[in-house]
Protein backbone atom coordinates (compact mmCIF):
# COMPACT_ATOMS: atom_id res chain seq x y z
CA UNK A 1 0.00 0.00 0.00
CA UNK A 2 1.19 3.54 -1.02
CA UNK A 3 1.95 6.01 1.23
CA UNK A 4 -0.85 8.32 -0.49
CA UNK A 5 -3.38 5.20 0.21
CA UNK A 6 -2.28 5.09 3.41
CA UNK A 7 -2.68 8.36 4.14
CA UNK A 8 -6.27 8.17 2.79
CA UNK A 9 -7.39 5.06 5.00
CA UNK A 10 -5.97 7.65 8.16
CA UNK A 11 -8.08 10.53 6.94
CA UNK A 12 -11.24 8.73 5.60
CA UNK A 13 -11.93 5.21 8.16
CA UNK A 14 -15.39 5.13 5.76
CA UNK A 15 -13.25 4.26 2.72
CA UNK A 16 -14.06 0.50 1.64
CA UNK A 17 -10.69 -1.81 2.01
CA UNK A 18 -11.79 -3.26 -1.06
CA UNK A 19 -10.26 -0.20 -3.12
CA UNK A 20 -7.50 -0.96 -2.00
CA UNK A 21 -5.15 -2.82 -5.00
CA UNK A 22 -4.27 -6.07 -4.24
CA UNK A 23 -0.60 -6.91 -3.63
CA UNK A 24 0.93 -9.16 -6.44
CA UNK A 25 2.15 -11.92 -4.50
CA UNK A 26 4.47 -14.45 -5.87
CA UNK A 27 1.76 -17.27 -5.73
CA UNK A 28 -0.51 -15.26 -8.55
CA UNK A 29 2.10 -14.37 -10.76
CA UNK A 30 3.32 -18.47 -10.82
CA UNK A 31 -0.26 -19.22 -11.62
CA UNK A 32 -0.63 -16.62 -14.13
CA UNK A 33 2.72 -17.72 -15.62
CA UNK A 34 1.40 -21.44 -15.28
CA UNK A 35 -1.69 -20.44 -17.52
CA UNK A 36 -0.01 -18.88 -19.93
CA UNK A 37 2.05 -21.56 -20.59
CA UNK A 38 -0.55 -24.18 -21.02
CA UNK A 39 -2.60 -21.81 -23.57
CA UNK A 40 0.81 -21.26 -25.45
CA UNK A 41 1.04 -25.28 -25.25
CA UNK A 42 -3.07 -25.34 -26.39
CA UNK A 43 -2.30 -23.39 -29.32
CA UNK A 44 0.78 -24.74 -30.22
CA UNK A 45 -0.60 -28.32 -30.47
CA UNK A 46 -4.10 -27.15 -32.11
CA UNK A 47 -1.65 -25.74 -35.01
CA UNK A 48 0.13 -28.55 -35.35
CA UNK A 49 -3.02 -30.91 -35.57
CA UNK A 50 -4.48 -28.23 -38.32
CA UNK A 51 -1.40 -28.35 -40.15
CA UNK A 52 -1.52 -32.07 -40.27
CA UNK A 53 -4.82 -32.51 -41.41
CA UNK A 54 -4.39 -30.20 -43.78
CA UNK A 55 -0.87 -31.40 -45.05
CA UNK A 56 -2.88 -34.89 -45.60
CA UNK A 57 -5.44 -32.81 -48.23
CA UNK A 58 -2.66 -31.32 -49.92
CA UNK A 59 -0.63 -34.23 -50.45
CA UNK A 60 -2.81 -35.71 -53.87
CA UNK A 61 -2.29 -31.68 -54.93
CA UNK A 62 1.10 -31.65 -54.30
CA UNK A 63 1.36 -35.52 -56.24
CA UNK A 64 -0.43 -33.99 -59.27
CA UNK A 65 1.12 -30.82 -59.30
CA UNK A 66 4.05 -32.03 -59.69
CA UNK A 67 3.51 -35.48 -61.97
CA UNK A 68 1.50 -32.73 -64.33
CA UNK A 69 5.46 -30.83 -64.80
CA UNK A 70 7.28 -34.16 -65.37
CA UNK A 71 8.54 -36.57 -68.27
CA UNK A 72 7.54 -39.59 -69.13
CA UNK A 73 10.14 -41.33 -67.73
CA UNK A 74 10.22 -39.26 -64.36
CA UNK A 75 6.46 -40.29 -63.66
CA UNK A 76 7.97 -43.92 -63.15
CA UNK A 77 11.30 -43.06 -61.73
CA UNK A 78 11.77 -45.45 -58.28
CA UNK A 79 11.85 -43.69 -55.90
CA UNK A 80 9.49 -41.47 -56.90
CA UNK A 81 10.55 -37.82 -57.80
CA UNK A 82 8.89 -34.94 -56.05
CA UNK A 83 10.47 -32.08 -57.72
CA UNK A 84 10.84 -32.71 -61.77
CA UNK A 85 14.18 -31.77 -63.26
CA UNK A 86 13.94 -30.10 -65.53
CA UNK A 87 10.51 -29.18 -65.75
CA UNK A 88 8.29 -30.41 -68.52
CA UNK A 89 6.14 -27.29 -69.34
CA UNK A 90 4.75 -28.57 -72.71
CA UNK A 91 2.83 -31.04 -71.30
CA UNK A 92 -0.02 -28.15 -70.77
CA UNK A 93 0.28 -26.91 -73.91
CA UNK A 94 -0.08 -30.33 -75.45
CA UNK A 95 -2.95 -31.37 -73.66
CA UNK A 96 -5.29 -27.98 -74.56
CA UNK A 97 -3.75 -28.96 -78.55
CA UNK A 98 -4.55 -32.34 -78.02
CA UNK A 99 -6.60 -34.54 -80.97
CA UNK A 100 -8.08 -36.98 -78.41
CA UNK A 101 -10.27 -34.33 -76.76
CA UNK A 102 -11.09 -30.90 -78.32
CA UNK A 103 -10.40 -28.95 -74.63
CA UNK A 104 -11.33 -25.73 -75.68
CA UNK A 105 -14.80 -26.63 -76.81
CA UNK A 106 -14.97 -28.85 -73.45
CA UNK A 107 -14.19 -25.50 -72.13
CA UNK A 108 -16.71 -23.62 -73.28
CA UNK A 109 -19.27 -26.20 -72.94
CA UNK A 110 -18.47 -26.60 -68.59
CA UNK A 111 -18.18 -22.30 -68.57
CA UNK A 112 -21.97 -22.61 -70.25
CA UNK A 113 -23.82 -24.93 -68.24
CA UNK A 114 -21.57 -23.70 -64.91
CA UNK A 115 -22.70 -20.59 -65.50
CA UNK A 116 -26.46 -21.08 -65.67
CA UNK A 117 -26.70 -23.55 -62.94
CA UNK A 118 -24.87 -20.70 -60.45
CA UNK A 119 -27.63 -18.14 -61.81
CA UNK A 120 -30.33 -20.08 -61.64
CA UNK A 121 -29.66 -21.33 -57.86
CA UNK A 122 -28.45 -18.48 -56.90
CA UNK A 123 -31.72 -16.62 -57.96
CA UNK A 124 -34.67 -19.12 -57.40
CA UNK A 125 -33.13 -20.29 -53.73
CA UNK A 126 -33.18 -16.29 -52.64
CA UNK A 127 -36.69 -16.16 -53.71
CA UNK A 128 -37.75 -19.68 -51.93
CA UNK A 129 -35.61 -18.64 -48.78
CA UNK A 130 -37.27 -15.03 -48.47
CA UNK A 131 -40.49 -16.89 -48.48
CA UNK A 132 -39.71 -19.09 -45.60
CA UNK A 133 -37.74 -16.26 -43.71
CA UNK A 134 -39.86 -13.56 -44.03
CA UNK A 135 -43.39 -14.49 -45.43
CA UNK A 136 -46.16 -15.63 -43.06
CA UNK A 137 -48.68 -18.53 -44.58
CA UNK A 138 -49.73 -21.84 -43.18
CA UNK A 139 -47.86 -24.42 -43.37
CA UNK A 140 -44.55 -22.73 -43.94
CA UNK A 141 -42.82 -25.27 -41.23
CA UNK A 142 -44.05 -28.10 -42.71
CA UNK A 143 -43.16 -26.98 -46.11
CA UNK A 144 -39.92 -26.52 -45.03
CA UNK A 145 -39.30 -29.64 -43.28
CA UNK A 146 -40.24 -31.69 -46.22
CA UNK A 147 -37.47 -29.37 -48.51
CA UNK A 148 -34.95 -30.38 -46.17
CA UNK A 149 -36.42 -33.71 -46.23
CA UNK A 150 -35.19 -34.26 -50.00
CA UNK A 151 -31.64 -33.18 -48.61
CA UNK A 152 -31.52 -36.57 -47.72
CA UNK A 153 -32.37 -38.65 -51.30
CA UNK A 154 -29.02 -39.49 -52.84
CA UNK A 155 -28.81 -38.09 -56.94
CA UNK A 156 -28.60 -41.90 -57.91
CA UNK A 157 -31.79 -42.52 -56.60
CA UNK A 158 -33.36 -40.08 -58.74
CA UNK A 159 -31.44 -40.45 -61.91
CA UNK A 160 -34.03 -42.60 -63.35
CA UNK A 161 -37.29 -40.68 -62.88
CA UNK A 162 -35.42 -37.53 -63.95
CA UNK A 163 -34.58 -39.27 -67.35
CA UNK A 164 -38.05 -40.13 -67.58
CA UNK A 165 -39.01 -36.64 -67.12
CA UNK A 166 -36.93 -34.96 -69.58
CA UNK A 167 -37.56 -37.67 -72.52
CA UNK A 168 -41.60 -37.36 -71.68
CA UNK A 169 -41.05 -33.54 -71.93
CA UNK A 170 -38.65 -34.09 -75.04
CA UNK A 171 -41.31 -36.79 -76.61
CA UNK A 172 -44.73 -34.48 -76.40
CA UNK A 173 -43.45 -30.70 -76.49
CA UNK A 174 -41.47 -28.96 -79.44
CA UNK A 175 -38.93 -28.74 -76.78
CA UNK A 176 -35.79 -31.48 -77.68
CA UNK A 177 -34.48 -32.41 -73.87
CA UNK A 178 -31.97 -35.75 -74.31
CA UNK A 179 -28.88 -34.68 -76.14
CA UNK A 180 -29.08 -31.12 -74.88
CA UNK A 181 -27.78 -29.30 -72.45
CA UNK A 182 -31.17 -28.52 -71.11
CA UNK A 183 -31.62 -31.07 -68.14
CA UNK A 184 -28.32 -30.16 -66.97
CA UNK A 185 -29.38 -26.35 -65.90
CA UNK A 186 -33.47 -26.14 -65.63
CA UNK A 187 -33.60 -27.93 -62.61
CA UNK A 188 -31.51 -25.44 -60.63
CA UNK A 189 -33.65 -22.90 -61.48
CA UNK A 190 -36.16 -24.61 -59.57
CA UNK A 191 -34.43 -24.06 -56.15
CA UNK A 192 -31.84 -26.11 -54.60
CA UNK A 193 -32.65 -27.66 -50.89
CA UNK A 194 -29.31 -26.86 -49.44
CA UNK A 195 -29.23 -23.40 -50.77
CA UNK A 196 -32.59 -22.70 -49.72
CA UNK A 197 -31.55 -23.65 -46.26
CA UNK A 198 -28.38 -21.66 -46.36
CA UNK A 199 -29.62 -18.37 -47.51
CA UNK A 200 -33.48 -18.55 -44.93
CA UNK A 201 -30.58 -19.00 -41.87
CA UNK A 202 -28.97 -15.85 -43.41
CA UNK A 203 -31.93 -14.11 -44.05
CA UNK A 204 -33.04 -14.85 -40.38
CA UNK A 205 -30.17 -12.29 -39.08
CA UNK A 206 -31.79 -9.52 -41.12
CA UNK A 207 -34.21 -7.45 -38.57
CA UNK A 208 -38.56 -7.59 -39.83
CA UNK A 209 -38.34 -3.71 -39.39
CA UNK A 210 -36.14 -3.03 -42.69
CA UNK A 211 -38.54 -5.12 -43.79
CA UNK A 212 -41.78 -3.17 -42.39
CA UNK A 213 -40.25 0.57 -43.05
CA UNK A 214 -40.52 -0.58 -46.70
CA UNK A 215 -43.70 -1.38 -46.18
CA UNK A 216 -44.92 1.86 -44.85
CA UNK A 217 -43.42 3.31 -47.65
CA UNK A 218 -45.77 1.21 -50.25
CA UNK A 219 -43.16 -1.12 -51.22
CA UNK A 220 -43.90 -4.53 -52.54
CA UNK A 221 -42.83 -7.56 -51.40
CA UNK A 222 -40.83 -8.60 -54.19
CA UNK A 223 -39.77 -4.84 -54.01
CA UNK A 224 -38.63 -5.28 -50.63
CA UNK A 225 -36.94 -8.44 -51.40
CA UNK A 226 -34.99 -7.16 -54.64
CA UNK A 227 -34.51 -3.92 -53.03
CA UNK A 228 -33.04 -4.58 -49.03
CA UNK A 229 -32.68 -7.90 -48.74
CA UNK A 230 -30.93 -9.15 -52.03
CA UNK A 231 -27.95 -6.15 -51.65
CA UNK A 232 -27.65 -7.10 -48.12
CA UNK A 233 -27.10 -10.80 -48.57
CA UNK A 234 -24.13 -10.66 -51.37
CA UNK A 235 -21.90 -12.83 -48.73
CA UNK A 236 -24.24 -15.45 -48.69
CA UNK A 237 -25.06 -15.36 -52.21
CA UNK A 238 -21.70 -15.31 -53.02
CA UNK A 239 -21.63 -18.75 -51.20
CA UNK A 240 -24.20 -20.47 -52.87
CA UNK A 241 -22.82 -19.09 -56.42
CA UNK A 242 -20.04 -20.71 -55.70
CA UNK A 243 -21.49 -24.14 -54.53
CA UNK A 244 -23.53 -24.44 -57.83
CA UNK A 245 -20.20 -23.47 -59.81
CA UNK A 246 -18.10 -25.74 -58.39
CA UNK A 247 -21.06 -28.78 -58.59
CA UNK A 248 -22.02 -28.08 -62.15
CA UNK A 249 -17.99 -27.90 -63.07
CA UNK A 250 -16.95 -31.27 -61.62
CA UNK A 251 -20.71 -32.85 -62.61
CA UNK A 252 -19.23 -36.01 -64.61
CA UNK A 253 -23.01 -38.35 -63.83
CA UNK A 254 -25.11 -35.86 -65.11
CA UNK A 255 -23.73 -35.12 -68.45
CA UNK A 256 -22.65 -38.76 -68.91
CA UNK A 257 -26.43 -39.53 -69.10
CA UNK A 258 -28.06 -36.75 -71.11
CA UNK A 259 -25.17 -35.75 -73.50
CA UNK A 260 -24.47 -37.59 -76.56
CA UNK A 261 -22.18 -36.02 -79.27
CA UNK A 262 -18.90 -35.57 -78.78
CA UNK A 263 -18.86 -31.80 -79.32
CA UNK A 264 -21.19 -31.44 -75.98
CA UNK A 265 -18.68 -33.01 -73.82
CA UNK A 266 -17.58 -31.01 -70.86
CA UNK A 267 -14.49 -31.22 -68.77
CA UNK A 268 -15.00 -34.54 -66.71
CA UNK A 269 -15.95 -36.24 -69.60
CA UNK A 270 -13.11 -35.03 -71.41
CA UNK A 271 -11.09 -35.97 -68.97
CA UNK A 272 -12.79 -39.85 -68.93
CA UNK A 273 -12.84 -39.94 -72.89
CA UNK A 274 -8.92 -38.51 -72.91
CA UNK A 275 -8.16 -41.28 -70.21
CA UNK A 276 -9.95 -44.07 -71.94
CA UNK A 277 -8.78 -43.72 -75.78
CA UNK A 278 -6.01 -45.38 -77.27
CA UNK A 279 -5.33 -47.84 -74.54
CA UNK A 280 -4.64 -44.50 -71.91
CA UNK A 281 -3.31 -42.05 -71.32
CA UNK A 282 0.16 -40.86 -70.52
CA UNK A 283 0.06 -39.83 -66.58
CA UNK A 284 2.03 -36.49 -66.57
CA UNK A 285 -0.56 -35.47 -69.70
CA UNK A 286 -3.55 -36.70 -67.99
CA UNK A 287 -2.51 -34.73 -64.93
CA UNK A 288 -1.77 -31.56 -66.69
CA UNK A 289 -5.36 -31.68 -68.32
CA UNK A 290 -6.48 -32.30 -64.52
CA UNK A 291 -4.78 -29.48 -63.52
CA UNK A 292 -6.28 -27.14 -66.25
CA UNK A 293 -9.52 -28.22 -65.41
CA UNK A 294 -9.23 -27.51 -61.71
CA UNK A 295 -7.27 -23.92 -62.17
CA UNK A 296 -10.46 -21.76 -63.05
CA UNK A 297 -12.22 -22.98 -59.70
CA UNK A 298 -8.92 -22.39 -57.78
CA UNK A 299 -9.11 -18.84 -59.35
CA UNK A 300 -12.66 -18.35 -59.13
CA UNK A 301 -12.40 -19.21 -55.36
CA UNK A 302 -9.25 -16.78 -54.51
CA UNK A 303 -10.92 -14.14 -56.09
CA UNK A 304 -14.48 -14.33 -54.02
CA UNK A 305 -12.58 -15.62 -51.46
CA UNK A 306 -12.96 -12.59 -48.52
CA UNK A 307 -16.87 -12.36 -49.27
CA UNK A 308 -17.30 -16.90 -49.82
CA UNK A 309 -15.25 -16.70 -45.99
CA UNK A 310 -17.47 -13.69 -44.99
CA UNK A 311 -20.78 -15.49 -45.81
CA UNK A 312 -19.95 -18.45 -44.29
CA UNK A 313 -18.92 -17.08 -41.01
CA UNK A 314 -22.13 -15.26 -40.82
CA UNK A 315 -24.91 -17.61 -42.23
CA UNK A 316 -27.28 -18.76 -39.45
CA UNK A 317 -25.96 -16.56 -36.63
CA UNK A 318 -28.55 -14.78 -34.89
């Protein structure tokens, strides 16, 4: 205690001892030390478990970044060869001029149907979640359970009655459906359950008086939809986007069963027809085409990647 404290206490007896600052005794600052330590120890060891995990994800990457750079005869080198010497660089350029697959159209066929799957979910699952979030009418829980219901049916399951669909369409409207690229993109403009789910939880967060200002004002509900809440939910939109990008780029089942000409392909079966034909493929070609495939989502992601982290970190919290 201070001499001014001191003299305090003498002048004032009313003053609480409770004012007082504690002494730091050598007991509390061992414990304090002690606690410190074992967080530094927490943290240390939660890094080194993350790293870990995520060292065992990156390993195939690592495998097929580097087979896509060698030679043939470094791909069966024993031991194998991490870092290719030199570095084969033409085996990019040879796979995009390659006469097996036409990449370029493949290209432009996955950018296509990508593209309008991300639209179309994107779009439709706002409207479906606003209605759930934000629109009052019976039965809305129910409703909702049951779309989270279908969460649960695998795609395989449906395959079949989906065919069916499109070729009844195809067979009695002037619409063609098989051989198109049709059934690959009009279903996700009829919502998707997942999305739905994602953007209602991020709609939830969004206060009903935004909501009921517009209101007073004479807006519209679909006025108050496009208007407040479609700006305001660009994070989670940005999410879902992404989600139907990525699906509809690496989709290999669904295109296998409705496309039928060569010059329809897209990417994964590119990839399948370029590994099939002519008794294989050569592995440090096949993984170069793997690689070009997979750099426009890695680009894609790193670009949208502060608003895709952004809208995940703040879907569903209240």
């Amino acid at each position: 205690m201070t001499q001014a404290t001191a003299a305090r206490f003498a002048t004032d007896p009313t003053t609480d001892a409770r004012a007082a600052p504690a002494p730091a005794t050598p007991g509390r600052s061992a414990r304090r030390a002690k606690a410190a330590r074992r967080r530094t120890v927490q943290v240390g060891l939660a890094t080194a478990g993350t790293a870990a995990v995520c060292a065992g994800f990156l390993l195939p990457f690592v495998w097929m970044l580097s087979t896509s750079f060698k030679t043939v005869e470094q791909t069966m080198a024993s031991p194998p060869q991490l870092v290719p010497r030199p570095l084969a660089v033409e085996n990019f350029s040879n796979v995009w001029r390659s006469d097996r697959v036409d990449f370029p159209l493949c290209t432009r066929n996955t950018l296509v149907v990508a593209a309008l799957v991300g639209l179309g979910t994107t779009l439709s699952s706002a409207v479906v979640a606003y209605g759930f979030a934000k629109v009052r009418f019976a039965g809305r829980g129910l409703l909702f359970a049951v779309m989270l219901g279908t969460m649960m049916i695998p795609y395989p399951v449906m395959m079949v009655p989906l065919f069916v669909v499109f070729r009844f369409v195809g067979d009695h409207s002037p619409f063609q459906m098989l051989g198109t690229f049709k059934p690959l993109w009009i279903p996700a403009w009829l919502g998707n359950a997942f999305s739905i789910f994602l953007l209602r939880q991020f709609y939830l967060t969004i206060p009903d008086a935004l909501g009921e200002a517009a209101k007073i004002d004479g807006c519209s509900e679909f006025g108050i939809f496009w208007r407040i809440f479609l700006p305001l939910s660009r994070p989670a939109l940005t999410v879902v986007a992404l989600f139907a990008f990525m699906g509809a780029w690496k989709d290999y089942l669904g295109p296998l069963i409705y496309l039928q000409r060569p010059s329809q392909y897209t990417l994964a079966l590119g990839l399948a027809a370029m590994q099939s034909q002519q008794g294989g493929t050569q592995q440090n070609q096949l993984m170069a085409a793997a690689m070009l495939v997979m750099l426009p989502v890695l680009v894609l992601f790193f670009l949208a990647q502060k608003t895709f982290i952004q809208g995940i970190a703040t879907t569903g919290m209240k």
